[in-house]
N, C-alpha and C. Protein backbone atom coordinates (compact mmCIF):
# COMPACT_ATOMS: atom_id res chain seq x y z
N UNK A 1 15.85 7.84 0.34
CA UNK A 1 15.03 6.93 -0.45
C UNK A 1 13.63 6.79 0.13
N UNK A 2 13.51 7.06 1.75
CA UNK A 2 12.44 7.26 2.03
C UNK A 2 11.71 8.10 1.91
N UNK A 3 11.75 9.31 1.49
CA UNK A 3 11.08 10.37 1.61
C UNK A 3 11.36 11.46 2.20
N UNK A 4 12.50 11.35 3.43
CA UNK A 4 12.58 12.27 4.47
C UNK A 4 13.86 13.55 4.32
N UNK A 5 13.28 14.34 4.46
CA UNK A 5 14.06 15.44 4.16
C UNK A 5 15.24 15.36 5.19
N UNK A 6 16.30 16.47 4.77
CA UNK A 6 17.22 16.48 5.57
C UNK A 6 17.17 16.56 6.59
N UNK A 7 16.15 17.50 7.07
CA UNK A 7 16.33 18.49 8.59
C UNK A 7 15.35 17.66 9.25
N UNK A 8 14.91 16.00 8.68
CA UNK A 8 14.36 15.22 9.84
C UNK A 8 15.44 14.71 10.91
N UNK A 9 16.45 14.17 10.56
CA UNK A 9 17.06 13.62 11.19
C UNK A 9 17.79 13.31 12.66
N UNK A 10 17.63 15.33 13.13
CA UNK A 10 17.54 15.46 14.88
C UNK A 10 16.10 15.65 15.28
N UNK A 11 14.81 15.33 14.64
CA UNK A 11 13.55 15.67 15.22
C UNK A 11 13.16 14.21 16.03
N UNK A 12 12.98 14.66 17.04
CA UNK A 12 12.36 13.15 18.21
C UNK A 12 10.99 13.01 17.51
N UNK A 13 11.02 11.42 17.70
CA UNK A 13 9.61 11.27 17.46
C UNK A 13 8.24 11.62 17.61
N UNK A 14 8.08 12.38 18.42
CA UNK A 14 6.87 13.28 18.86
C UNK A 14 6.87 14.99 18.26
N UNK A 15 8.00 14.97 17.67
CA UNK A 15 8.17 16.29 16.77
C UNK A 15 7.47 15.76 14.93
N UNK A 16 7.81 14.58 14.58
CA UNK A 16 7.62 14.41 13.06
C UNK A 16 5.49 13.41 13.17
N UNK A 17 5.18 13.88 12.06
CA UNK A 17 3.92 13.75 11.86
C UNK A 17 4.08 12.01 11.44
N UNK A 18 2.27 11.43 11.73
CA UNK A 18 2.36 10.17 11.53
C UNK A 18 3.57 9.69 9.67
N UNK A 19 2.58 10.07 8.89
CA UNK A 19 3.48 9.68 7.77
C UNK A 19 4.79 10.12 7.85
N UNK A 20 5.37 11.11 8.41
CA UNK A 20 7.41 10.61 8.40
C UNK A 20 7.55 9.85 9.22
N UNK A 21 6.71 9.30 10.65
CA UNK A 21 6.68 8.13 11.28
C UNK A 21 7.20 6.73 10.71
N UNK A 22 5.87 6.77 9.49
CA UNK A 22 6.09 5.91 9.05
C UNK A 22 7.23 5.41 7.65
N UNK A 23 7.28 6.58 7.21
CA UNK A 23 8.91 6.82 6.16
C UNK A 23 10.41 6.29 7.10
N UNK A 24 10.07 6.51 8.66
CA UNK A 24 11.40 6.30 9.18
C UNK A 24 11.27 5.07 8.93
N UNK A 25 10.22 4.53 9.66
CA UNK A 25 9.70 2.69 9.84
C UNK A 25 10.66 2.26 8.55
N UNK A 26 10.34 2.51 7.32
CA UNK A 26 10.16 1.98 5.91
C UNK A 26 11.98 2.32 5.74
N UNK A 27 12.45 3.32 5.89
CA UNK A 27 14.05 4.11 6.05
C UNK A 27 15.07 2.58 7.17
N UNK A 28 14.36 2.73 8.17
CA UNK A 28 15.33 1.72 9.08
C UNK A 28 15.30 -0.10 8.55
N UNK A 29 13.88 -0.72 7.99
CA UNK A 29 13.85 -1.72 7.47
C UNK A 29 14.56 -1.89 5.99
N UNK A 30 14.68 -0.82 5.45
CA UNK A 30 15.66 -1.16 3.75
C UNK A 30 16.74 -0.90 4.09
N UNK A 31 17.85 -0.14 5.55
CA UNK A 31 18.51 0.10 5.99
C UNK A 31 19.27 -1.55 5.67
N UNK A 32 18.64 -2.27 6.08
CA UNK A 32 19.02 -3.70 6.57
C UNK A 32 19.22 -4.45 5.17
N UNK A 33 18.84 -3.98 3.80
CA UNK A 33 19.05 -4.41 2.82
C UNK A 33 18.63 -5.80 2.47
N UNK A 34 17.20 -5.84 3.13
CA UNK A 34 16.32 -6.84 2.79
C UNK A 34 15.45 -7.25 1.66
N UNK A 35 15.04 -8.03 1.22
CA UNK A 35 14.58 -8.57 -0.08
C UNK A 35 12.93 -8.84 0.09
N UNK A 36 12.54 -9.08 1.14
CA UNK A 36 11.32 -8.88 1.16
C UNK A 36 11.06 -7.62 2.09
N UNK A 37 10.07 -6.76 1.61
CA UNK A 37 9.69 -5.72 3.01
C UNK A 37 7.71 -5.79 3.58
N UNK A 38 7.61 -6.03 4.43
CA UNK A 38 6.26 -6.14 5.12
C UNK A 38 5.62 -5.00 5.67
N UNK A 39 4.87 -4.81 4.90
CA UNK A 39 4.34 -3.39 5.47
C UNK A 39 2.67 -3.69 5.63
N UNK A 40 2.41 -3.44 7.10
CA UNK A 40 0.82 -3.77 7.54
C UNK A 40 -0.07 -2.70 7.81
N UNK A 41 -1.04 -2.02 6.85
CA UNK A 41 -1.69 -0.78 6.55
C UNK A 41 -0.88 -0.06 6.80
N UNK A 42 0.01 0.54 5.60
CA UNK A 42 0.59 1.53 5.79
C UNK A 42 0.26 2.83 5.30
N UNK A 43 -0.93 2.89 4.60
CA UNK A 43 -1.87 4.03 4.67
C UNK A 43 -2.88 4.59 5.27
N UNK A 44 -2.86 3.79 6.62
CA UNK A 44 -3.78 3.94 7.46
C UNK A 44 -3.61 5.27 8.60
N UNK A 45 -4.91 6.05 8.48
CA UNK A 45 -4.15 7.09 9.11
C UNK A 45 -3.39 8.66 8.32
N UNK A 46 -3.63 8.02 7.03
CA UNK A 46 -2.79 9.21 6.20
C UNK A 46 -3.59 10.07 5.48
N UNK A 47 -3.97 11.01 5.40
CA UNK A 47 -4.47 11.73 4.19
C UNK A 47 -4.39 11.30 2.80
N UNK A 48 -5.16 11.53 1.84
CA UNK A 48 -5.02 10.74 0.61
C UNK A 48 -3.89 11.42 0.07
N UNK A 49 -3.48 12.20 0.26
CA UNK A 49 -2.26 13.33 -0.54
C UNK A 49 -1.06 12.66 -0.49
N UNK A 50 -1.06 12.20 1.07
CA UNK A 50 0.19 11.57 1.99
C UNK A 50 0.27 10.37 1.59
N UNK A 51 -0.82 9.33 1.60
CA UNK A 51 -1.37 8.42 0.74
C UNK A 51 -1.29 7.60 -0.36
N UNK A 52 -0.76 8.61 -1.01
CA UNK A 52 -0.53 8.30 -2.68
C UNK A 52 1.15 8.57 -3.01
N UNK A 53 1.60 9.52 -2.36
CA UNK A 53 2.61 9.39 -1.88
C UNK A 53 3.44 8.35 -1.50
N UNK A 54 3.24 7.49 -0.59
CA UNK A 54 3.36 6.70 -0.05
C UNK A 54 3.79 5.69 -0.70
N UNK A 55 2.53 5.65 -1.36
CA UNK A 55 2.18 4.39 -2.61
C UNK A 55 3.62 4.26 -3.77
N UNK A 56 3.86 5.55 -4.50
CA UNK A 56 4.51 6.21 -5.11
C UNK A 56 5.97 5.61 -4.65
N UNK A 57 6.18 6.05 -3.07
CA UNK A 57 7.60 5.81 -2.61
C UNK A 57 7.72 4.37 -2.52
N UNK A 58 6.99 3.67 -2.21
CA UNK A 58 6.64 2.22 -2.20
C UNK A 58 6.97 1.31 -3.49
N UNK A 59 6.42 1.78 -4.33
CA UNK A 59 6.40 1.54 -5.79
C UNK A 59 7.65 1.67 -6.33
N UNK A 60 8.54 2.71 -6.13
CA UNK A 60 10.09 3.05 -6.73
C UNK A 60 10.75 2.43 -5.57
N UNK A 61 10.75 2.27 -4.59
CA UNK A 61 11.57 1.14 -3.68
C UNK A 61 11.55 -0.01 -4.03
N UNK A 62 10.29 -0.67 -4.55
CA UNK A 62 10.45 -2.35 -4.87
C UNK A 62 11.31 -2.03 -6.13
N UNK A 63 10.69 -1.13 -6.99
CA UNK A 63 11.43 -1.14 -8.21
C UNK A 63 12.87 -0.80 -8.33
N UNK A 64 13.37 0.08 -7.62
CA UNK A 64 14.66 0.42 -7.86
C UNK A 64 16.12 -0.58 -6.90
N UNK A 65 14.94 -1.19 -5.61
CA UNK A 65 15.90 -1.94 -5.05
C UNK A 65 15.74 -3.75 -4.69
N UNK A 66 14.82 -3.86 -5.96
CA UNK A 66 14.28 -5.22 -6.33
C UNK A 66 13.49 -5.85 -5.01
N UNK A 67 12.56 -5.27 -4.40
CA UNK A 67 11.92 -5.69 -3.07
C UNK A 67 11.01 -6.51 -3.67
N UNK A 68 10.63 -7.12 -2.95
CA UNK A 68 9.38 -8.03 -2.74
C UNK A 68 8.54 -7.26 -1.59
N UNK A 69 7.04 -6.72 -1.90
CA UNK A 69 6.72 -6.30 -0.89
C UNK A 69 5.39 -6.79 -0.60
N UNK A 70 5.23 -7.45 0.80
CA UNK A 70 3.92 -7.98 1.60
C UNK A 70 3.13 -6.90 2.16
N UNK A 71 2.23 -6.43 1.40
CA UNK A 71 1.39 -5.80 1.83
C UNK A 71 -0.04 -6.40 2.48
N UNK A 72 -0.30 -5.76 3.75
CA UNK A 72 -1.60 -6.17 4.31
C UNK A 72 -2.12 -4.77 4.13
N UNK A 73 -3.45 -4.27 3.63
CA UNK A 73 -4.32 -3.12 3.13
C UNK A 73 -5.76 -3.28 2.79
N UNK A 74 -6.57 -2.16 4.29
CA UNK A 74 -8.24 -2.15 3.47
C UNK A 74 -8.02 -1.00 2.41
N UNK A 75 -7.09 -0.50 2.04
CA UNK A 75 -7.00 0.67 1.36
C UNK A 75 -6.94 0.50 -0.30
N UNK A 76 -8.15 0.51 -0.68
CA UNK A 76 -8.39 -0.09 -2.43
C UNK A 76 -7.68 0.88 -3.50
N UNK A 77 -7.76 2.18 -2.93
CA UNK A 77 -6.86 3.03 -3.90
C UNK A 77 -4.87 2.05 -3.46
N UNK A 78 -4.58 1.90 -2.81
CA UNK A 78 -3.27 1.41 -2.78
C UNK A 78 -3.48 -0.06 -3.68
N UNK A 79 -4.16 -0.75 -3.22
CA UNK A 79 -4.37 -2.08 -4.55
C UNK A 79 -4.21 -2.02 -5.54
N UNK A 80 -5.12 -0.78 -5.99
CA UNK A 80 -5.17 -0.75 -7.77
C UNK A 80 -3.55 0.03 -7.97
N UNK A 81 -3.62 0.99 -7.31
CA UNK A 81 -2.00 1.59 -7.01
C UNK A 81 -0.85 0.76 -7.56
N UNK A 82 -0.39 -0.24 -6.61
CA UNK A 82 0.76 -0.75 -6.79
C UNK A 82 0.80 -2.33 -6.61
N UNK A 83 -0.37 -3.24 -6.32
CA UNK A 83 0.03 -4.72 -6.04
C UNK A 83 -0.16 -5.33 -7.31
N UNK A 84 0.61 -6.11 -8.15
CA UNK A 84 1.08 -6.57 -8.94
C UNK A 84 -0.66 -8.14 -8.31
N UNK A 85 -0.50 -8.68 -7.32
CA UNK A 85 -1.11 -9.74 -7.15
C UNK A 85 -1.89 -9.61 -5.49
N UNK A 86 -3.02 -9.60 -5.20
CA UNK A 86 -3.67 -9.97 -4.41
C UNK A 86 -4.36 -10.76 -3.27
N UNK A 87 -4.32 -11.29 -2.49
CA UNK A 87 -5.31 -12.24 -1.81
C UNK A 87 -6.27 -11.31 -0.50
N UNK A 88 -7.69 -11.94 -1.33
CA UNK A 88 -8.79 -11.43 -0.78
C UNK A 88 -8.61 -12.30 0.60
N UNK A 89 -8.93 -12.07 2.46
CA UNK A 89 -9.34 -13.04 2.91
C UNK A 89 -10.73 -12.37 3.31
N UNK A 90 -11.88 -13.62 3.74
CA UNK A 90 -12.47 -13.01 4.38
C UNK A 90 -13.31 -14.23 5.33
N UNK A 91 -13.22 -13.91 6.38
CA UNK A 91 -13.56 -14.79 7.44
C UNK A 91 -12.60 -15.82 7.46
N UNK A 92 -11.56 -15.34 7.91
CA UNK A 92 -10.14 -16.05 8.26
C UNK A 92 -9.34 -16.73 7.04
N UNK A 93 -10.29 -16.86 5.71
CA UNK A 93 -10.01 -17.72 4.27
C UNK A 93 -9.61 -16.87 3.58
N UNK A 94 -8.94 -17.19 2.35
CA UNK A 94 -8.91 -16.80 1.06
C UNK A 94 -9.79 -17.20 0.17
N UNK A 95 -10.48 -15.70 0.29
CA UNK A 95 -11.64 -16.23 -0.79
C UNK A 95 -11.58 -15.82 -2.04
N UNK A 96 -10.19 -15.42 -2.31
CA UNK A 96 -9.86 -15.03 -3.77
C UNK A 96 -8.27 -14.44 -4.11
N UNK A 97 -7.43 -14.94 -5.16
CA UNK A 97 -6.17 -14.63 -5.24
C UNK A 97 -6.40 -14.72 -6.73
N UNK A 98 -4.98 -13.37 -6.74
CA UNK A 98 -4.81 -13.16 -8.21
C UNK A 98 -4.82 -11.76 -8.63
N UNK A 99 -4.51 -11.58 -9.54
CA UNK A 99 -4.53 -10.10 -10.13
C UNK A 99 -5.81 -8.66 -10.14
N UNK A 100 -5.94 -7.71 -9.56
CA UNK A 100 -7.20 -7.28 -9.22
C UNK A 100 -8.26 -7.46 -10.64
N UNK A 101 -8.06 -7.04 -11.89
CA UNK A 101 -8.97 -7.56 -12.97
C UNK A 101 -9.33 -9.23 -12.99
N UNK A 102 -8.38 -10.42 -12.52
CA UNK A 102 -8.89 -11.56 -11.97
C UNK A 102 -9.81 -11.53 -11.35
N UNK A 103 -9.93 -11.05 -10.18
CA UNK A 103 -10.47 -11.38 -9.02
C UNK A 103 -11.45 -10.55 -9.43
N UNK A 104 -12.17 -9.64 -9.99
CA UNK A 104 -13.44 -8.82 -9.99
C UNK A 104 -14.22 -9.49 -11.40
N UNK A 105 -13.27 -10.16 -12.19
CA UNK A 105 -13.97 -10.73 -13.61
C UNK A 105 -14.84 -11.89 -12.86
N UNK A 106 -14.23 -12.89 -11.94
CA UNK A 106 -15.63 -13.52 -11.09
C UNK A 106 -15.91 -13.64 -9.63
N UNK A 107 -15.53 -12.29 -9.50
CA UNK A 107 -16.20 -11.94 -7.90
C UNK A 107 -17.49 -12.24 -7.55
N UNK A 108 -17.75 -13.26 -6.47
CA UNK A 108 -19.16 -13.25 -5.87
C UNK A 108 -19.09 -12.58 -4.49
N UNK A 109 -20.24 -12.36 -4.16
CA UNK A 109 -21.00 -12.34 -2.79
C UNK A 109 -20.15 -11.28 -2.10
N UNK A 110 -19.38 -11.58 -1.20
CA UNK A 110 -18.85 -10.12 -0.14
C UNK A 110 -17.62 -9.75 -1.09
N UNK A 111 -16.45 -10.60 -1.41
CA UNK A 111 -15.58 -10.34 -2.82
C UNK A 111 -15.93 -9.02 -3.82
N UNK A 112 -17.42 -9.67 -4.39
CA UNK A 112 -17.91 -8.59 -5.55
C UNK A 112 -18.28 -7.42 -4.99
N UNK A 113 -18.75 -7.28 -3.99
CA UNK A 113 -19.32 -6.37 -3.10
C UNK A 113 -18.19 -5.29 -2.57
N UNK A 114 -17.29 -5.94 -2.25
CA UNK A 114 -15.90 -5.18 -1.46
C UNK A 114 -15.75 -4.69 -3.18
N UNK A 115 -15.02 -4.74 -3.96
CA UNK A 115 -14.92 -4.24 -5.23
C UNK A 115 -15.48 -3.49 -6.00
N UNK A 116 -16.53 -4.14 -6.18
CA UNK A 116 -17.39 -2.82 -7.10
C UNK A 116 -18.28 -2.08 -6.10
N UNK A 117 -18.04 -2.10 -4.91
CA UNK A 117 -18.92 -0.69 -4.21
C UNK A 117 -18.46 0.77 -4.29
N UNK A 118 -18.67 1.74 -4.11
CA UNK A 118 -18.42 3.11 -4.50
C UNK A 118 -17.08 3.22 -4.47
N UNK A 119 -16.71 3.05 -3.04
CA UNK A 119 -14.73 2.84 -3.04
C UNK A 119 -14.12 2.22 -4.41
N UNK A 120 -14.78 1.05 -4.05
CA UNK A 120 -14.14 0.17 -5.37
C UNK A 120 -13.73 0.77 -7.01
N UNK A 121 -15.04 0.94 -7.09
CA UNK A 121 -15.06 1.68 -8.40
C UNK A 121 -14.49 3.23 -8.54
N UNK A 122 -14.35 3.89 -7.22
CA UNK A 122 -13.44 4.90 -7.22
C UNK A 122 -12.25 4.67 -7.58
N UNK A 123 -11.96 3.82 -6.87
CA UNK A 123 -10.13 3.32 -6.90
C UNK A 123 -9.98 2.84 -7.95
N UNK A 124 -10.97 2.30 -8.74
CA UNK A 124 -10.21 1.57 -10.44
C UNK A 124 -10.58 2.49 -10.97
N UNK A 125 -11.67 3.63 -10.82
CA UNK A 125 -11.35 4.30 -12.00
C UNK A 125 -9.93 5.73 -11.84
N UNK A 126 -9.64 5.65 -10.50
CA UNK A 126 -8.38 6.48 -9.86
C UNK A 126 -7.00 5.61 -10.72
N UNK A 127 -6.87 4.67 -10.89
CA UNK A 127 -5.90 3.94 -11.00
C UNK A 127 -6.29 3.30 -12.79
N UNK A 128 -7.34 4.03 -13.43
CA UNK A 128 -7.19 3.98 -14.81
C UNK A 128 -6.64 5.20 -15.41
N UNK A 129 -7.38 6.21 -14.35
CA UNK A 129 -6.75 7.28 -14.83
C UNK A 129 -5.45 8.19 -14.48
N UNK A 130 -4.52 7.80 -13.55
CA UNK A 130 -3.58 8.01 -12.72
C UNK A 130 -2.43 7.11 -13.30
């Protein structure tokens, strides 16, 4: 369900690349048949290929095994990706919660800025057309 092929299973950790690293991580925590899962940048580090992927396996895990998932992410293509709901912080606050079309219909100041800058508008238009 994680991703990991068969012939991971005798490779030591210094044999498998960061992202099956992190597929085991994600493999041993649903192991436990938990209802919420916490995952803190888990695209960090990945190639966008690996990336989206990720997102993908992420996405059919909440869905197929009813997760709740806490994501912490600077990664705006994963936002528009898969979070159902948001909270912006910035300088220790929440300076904005809610659905990503919420939160950009009256984004000010660093908010609007984090959003519609080149990333930003990459990732929504990645995730209009994807």
């Amino acid at each position: 369900m994680a991703g990991l092929g068969p012939d991971a299973h005798h490779k030591r950790p210094s044999q498998i690349s960061g992202g099956m690293r992190k597929r085991a991580s994600v493999a041993r925590a649903i192991a436990l048949d938990p209802e919420l899962l916490f995952l803190d940048e888990p695209t960090a580090g990945l190639d966008p290929i690996s990336a989206e992927k990720f997102d993908r396996m992420t996405e059919e895990l909440a869905r197929s095994l009813g997760l709740t998932v806490f994501l912490v992410t600077h990664d705006l293509d994963t936002l528009h990706a898969i979070c159902d709901r948001v909270a912006v912080l910035y300088e220790g606050k929440v300076a904005a919660i809610g659905t990503i079309p919420e939160i950009t219909a009256d984004a000010k100041g660093w908010v609007k800025e984090y959003f519609s800058g080149p990333r930003g508008r990459a990732a929504k238009a990645g995730a209009a057309g994807g």
